[in-house]
Each structure stands twice: as structure tokens, then as C-alpha cells.
PDB file of N, CA and C in Angstrom:
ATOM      1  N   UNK A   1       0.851  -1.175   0.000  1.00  0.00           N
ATOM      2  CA  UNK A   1       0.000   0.000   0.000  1.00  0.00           C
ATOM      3  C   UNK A   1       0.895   1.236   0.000  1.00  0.00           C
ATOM      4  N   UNK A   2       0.378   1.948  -0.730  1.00  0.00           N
ATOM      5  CA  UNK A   2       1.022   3.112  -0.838  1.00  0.00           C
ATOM      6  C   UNK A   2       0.594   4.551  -0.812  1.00  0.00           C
ATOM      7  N   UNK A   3       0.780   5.693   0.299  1.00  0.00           N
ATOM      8  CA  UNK A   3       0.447   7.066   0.362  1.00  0.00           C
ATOM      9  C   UNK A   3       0.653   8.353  -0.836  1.00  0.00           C
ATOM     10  N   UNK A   4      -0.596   8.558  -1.129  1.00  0.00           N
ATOM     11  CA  UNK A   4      -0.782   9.281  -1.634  1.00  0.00           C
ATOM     12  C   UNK A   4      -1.054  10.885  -1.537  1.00  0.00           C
ATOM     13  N   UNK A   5      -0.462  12.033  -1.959  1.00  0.00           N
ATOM     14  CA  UNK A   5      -1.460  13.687  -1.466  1.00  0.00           C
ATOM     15  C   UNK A   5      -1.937  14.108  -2.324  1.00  0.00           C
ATOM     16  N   UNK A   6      -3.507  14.144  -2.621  1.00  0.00           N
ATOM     17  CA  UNK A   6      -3.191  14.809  -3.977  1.00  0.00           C
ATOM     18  C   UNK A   6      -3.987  16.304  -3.604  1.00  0.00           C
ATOM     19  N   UNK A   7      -4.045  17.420  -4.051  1.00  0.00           N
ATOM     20  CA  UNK A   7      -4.384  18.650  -4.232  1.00  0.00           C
ATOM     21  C   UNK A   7      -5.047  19.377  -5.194  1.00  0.00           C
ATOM     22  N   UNK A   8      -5.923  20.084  -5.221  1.00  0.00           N
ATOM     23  CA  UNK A   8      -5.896  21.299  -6.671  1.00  0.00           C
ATOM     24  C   UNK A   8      -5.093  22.045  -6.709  1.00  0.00           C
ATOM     25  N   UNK A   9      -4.940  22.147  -7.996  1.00  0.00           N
ATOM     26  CA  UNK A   9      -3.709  23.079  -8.729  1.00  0.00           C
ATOM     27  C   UNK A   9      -4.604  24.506  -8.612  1.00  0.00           C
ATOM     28  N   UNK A  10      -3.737  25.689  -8.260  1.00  0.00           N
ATOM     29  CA  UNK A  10      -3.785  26.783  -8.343  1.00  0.00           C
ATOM     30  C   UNK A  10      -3.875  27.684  -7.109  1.00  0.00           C
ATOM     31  N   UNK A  11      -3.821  28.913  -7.691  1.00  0.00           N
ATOM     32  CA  UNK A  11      -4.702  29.489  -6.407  1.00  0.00           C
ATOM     33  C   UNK A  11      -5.769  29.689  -5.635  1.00  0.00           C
ATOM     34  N   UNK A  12      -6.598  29.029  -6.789  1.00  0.00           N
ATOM     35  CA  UNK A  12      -7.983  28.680  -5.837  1.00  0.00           C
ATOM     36  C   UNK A  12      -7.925  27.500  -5.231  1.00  0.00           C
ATOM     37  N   UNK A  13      -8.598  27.458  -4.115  1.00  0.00           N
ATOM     38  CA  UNK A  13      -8.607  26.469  -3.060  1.00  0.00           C
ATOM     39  C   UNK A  13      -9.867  25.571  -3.628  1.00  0.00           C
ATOM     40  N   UNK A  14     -10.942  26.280  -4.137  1.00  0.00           N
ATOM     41  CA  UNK A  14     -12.645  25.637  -4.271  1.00  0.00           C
ATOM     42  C   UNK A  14     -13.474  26.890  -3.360  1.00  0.00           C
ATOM     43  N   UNK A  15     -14.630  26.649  -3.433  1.00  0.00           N
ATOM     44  CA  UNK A  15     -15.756  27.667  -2.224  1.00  0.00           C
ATOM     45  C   UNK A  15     -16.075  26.491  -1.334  1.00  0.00           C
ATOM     46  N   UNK A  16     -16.873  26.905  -0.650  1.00  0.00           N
ATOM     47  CA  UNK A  16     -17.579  25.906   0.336  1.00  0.00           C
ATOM     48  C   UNK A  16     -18.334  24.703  -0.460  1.00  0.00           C
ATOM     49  N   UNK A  17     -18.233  23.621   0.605  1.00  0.00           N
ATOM     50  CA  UNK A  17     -19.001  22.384   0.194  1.00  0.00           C
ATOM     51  C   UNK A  17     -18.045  21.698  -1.111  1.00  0.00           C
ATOM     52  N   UNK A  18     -16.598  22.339  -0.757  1.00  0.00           N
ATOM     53  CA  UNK A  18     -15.575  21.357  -1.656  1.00  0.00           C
ATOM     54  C   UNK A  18     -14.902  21.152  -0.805  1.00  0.00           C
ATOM     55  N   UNK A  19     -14.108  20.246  -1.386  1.00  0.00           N
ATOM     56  CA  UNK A  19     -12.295  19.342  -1.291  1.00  0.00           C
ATOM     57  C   UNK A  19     -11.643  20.081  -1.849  1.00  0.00           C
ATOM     58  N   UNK A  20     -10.198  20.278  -0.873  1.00  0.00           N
ATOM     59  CA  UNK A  20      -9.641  20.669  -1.370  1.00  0.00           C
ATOM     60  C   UNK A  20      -8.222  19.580  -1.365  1.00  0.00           C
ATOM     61  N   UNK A  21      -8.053  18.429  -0.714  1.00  0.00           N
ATOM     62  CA  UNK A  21      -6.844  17.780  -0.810  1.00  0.00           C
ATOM     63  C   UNK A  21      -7.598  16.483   0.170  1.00  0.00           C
ATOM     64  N   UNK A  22      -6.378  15.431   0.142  1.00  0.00           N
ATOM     65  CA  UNK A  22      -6.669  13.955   0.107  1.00  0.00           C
ATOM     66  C   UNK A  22      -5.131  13.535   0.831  1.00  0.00           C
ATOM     67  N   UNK A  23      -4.670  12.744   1.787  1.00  0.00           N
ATOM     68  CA  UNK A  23      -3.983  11.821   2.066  1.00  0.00           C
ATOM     69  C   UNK A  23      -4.899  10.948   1.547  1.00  0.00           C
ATOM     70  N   UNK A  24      -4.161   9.657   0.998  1.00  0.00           N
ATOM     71  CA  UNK A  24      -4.777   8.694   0.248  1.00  0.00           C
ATOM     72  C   UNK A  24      -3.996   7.330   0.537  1.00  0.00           C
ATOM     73  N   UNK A  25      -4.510   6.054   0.853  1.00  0.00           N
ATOM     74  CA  UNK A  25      -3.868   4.788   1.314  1.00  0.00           C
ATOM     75  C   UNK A  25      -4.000   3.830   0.014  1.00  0.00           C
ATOM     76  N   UNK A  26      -3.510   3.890  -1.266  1.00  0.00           N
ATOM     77  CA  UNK A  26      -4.008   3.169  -2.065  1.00  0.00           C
ATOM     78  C   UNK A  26      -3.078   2.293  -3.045  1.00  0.00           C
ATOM     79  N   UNK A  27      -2.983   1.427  -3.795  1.00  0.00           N
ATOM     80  CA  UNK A  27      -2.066   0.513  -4.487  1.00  0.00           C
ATOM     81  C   UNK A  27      -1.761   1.291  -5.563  1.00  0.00           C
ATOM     82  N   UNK A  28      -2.579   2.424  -6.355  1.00  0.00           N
ATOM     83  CA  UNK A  28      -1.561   2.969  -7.440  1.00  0.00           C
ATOM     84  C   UNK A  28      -2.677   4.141  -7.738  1.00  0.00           C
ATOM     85  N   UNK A  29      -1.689   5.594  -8.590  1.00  0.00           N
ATOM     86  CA  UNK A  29      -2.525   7.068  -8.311  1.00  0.00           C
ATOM     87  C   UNK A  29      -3.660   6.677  -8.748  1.00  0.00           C
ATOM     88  N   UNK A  30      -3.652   5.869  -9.672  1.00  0.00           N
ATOM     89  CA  UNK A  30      -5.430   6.215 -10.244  1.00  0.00           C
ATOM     90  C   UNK A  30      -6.272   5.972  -9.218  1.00  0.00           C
ATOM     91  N   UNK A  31      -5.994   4.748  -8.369  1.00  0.00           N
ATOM     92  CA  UNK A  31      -7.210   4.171  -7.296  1.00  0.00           C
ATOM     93  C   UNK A  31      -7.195   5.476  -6.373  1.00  0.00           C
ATOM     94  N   UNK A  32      -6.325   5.724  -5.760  1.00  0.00           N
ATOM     95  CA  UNK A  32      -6.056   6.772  -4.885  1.00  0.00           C
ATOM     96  C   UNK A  32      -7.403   8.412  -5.938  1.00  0.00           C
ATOM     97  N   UNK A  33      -6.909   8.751  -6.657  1.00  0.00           N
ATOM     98  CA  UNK A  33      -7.717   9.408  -7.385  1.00  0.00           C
ATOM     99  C   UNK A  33      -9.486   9.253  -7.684  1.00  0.00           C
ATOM    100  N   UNK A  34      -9.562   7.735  -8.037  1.00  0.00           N
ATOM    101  CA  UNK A  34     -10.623   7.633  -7.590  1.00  0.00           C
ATOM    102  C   UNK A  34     -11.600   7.977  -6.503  1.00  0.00           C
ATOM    103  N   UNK A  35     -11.089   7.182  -5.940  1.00  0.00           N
ATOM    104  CA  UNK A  35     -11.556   7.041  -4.395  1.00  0.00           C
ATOM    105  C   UNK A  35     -11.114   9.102  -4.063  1.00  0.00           C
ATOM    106  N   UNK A  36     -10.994   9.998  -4.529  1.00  0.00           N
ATOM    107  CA  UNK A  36     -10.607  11.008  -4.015  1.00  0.00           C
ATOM    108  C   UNK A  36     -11.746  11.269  -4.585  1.00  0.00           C
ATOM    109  N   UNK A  37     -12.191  11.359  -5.949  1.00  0.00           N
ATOM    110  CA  UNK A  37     -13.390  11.467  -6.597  1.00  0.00           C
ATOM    111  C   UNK A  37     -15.049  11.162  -5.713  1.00  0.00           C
ATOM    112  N   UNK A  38     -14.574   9.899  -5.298  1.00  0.00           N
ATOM    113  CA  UNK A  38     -15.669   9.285  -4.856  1.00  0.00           C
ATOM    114  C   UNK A  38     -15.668  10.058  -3.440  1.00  0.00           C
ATOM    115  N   UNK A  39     -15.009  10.822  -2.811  1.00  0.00           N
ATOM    116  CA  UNK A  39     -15.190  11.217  -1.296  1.00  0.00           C
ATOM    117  C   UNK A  39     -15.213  12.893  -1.581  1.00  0.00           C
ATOM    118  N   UNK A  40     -15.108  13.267  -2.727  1.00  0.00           N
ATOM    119  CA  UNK A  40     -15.205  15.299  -3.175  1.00  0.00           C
ATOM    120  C   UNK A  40     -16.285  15.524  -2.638  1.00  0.00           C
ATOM    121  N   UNK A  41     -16.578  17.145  -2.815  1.00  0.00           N
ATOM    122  CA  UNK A  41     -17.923  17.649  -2.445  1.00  0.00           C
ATOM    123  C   UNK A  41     -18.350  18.070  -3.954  1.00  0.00           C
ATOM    124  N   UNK A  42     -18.754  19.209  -3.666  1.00  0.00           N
ATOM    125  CA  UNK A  42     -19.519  20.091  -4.492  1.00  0.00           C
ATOM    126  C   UNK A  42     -19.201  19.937  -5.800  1.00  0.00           C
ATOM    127  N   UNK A  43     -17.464  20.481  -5.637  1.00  0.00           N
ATOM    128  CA  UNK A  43     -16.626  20.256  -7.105  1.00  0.00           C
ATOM    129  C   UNK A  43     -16.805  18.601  -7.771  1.00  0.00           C
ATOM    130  N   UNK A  44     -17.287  18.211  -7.491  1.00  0.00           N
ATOM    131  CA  UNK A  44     -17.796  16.900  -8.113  1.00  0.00           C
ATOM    132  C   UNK A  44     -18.894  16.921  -9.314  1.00  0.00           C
ATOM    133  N   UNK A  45     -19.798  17.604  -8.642  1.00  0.00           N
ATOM    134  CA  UNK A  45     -20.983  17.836  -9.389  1.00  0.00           C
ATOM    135  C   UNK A  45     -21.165  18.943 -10.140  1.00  0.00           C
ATOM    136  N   UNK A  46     -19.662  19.750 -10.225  1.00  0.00           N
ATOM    137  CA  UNK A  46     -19.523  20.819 -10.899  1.00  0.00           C
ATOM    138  C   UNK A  46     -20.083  21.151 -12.644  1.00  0.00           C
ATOM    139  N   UNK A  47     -20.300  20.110 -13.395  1.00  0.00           N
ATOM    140  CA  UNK A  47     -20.158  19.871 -14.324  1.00  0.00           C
ATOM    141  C   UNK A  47     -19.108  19.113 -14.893  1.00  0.00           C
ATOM    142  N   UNK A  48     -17.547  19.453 -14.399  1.00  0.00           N
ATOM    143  CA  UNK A  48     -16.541  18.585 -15.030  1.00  0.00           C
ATOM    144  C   UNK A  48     -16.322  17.229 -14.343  1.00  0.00           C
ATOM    145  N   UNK A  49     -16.756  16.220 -15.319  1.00  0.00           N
ATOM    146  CA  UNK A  49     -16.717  14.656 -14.847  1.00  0.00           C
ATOM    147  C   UNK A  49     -15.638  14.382 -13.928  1.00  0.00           C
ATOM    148  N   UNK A  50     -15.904  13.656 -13.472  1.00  0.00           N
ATOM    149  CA  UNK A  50     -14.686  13.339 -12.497  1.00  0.00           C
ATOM    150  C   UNK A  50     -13.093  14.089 -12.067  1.00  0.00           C
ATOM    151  N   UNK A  51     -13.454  15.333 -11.415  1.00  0.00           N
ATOM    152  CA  UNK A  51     -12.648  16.232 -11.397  1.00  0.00           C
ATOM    153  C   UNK A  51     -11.056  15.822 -11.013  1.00  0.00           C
ATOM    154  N   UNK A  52     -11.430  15.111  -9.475  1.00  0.00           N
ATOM    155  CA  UNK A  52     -10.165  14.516  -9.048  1.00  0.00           C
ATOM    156  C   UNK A  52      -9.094  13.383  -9.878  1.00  0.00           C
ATOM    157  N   UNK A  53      -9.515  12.946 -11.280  1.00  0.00           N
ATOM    158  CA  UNK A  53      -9.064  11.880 -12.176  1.00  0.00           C
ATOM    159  C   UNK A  53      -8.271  12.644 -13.174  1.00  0.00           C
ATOM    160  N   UNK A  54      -8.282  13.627 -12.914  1.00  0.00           N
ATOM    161  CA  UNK A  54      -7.905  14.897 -14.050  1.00  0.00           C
ATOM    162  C   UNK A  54      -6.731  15.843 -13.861  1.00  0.00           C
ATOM    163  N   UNK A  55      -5.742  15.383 -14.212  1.00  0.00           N
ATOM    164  CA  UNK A  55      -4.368  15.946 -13.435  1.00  0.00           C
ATOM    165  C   UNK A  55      -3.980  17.956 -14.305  1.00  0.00           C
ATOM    166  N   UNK A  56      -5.418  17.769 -14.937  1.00  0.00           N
ATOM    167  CA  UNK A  56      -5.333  19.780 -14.718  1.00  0.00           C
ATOM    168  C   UNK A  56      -6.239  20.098 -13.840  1.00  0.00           C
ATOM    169  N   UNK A  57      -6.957  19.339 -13.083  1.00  0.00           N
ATOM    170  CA  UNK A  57      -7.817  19.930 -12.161  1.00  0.00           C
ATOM    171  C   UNK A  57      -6.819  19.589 -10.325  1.00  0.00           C
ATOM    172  N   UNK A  58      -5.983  18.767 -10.413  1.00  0.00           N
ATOM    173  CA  UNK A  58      -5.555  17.833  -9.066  1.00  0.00           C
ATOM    174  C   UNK A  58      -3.893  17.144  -9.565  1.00  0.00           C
ATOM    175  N   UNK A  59      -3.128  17.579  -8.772  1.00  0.00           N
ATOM    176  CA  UNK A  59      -2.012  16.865  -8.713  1.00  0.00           C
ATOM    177  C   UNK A  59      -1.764  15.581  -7.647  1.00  0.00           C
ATOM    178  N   UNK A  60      -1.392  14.423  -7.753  1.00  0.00           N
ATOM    179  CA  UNK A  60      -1.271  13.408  -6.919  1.00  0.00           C
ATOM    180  C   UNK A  60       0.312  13.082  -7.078  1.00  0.00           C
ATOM    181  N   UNK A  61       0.818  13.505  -5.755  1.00  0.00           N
ATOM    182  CA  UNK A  61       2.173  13.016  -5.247  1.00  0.00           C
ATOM    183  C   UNK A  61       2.145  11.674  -4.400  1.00  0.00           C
ATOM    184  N   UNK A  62       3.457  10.634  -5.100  1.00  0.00           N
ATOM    185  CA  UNK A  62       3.709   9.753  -4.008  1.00  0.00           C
ATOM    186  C   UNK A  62       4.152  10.336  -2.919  1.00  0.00           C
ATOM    187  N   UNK A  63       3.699   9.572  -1.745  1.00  0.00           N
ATOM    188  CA  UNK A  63       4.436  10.045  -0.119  1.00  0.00           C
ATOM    189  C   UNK A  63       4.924   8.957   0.395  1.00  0.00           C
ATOM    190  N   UNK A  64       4.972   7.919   0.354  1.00  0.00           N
ATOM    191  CA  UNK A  64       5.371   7.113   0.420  1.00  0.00           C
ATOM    192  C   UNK A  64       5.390   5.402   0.046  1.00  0.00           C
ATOM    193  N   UNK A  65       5.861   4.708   0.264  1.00  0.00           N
ATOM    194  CA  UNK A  65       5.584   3.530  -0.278  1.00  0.00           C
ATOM    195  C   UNK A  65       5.949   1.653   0.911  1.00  0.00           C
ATOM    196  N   UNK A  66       5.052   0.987  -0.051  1.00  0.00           N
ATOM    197  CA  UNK A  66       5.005  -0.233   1.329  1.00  0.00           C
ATOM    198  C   UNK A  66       4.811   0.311   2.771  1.00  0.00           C
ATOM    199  N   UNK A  67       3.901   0.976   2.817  1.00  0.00           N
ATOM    200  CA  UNK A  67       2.941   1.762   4.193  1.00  0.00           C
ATOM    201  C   UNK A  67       1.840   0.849   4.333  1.00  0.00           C
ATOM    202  N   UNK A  68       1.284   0.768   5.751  1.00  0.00           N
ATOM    203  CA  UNK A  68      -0.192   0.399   5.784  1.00  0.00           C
ATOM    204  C   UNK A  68      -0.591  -0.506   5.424  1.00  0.00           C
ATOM    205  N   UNK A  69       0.321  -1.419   5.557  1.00  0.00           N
ATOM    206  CA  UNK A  69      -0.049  -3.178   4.878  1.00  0.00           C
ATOM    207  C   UNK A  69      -1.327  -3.852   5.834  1.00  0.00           C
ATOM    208  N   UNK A  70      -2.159  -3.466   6.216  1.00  0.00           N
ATOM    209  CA  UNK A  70      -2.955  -4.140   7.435  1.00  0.00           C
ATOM    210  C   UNK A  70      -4.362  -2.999   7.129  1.00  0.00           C
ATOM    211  N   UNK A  71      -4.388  -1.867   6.654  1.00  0.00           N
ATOM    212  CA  UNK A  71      -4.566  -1.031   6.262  1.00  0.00           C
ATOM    213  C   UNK A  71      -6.035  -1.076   4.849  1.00  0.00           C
ATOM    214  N   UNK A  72      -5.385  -1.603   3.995  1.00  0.00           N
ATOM    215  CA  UNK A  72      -6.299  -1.728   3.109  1.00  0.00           C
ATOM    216  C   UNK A  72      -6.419   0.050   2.214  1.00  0.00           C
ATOM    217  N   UNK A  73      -6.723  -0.007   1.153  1.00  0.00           N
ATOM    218  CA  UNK A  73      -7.353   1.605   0.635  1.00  0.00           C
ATOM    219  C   UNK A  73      -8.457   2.349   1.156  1.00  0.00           C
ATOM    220  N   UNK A  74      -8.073   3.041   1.456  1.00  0.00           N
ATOM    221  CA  UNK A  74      -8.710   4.339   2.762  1.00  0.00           C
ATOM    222  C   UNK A  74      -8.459   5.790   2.451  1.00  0.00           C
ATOM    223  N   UNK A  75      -8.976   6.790   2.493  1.00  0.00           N
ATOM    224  CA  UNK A  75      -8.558   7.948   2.509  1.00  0.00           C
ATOM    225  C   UNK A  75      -8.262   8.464   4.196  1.00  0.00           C
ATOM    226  N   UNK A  76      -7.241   9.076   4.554  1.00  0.00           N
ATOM    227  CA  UNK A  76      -6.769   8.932   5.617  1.00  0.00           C
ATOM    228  C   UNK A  76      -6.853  10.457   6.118  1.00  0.00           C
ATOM    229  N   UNK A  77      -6.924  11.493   5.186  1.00  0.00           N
ATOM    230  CA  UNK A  77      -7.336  12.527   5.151  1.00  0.00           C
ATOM    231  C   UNK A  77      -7.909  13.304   4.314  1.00  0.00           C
ATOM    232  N   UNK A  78      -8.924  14.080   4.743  1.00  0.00           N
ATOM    233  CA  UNK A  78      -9.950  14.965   3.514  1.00  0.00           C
ATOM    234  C   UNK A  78      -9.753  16.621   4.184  1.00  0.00           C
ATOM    235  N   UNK A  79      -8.835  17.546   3.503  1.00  0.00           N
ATOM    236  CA  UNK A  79      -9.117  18.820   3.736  1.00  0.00           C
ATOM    237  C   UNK A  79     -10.264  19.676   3.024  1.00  0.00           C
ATOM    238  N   UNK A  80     -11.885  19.402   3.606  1.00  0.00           N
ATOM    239  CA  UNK A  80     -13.029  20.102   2.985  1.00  0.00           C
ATOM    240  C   UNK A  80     -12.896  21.489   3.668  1.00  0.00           C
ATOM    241  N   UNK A  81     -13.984  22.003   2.989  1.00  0.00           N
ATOM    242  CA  UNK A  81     -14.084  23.608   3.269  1.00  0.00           C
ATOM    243  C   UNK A  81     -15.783  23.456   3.479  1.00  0.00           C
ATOM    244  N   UNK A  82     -16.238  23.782   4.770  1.00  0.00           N
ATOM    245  CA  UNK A  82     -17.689  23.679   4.637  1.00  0.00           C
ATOM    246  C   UNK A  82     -18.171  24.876   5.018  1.00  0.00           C
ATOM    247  N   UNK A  83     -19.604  25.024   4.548  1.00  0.00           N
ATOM    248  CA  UNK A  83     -20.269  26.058   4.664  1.00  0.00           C
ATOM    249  C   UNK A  83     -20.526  26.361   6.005  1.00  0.00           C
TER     250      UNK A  83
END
């Protein structure tokens, strides 16, 4: 298992009732991405399909690797912005 961060690119963060970043516990970026998809807010339903899968909308850095073997794929952290 392997840690993932991924983020939006820019200076916007999102408004309320988004994500803005992900620690991620997952076997490779796309799953990690997914599953970042599958746990977004607002910016989800923005119109653009699957925002977090989209590396001009979200960058995903490795953080580490062979982590969390007991663990399973999890998001381990969600930085939202709520209303």
C-alpha cells in the first residue's frame, strides 16, 4: 500500500461544500484518485466529470511507499471547506 497527497492546482482552493486535498492509502494514483473522486464535495458535481481523475484539475504526489499493509485503501485525510 502506498500514500498518496493529492491537491488542486492553483490558487484557488474551491468555495464551500468542496475538497480541497486527500492523504490517500491506495495501491496505485489512479485508485487513490478515484476514491478522491468518490469522497469530493460540491466540485464533483460541478459539471466537469470526475474532477479529481484529471491531473489539470488535481495533482497526486507519491508520499510514500510499502505503508499500511494491514490497512487496506482508505482515505486517511480529507481537507473540505464547509459552509
Amino acid at each position: 500500500m502506498n500514500l498518496y497527497l493529492i491537491k488542486r492546482h492553483g490558487t484557488s482552493k474551491g468555495t464551500y461544500d468542496e475538497a480541497r486535498g486527500f492523504v490517500i492509502a491506495a495501491n496505485t494514483p489512479n485508485q487513490a484518485r478515484k476514491m478522491a473522486n468518490d469522497q469530493g464535495g460540491d466540485e464533483v458535481n460541478s459539471g466537469t466529470p470526475a474532477p479529481w481523475n484529471s491531473r489539470l484539475f488535481a495533482s497526486c504526489k507519491l508520499l510514500a511507499t510499502d505503508v499500511a499493509e494491514n490497512l487496506g485503501p482508505a482515505v486517511l485525510l480529507r481537507d473540505f471547506h464547509e459552509a
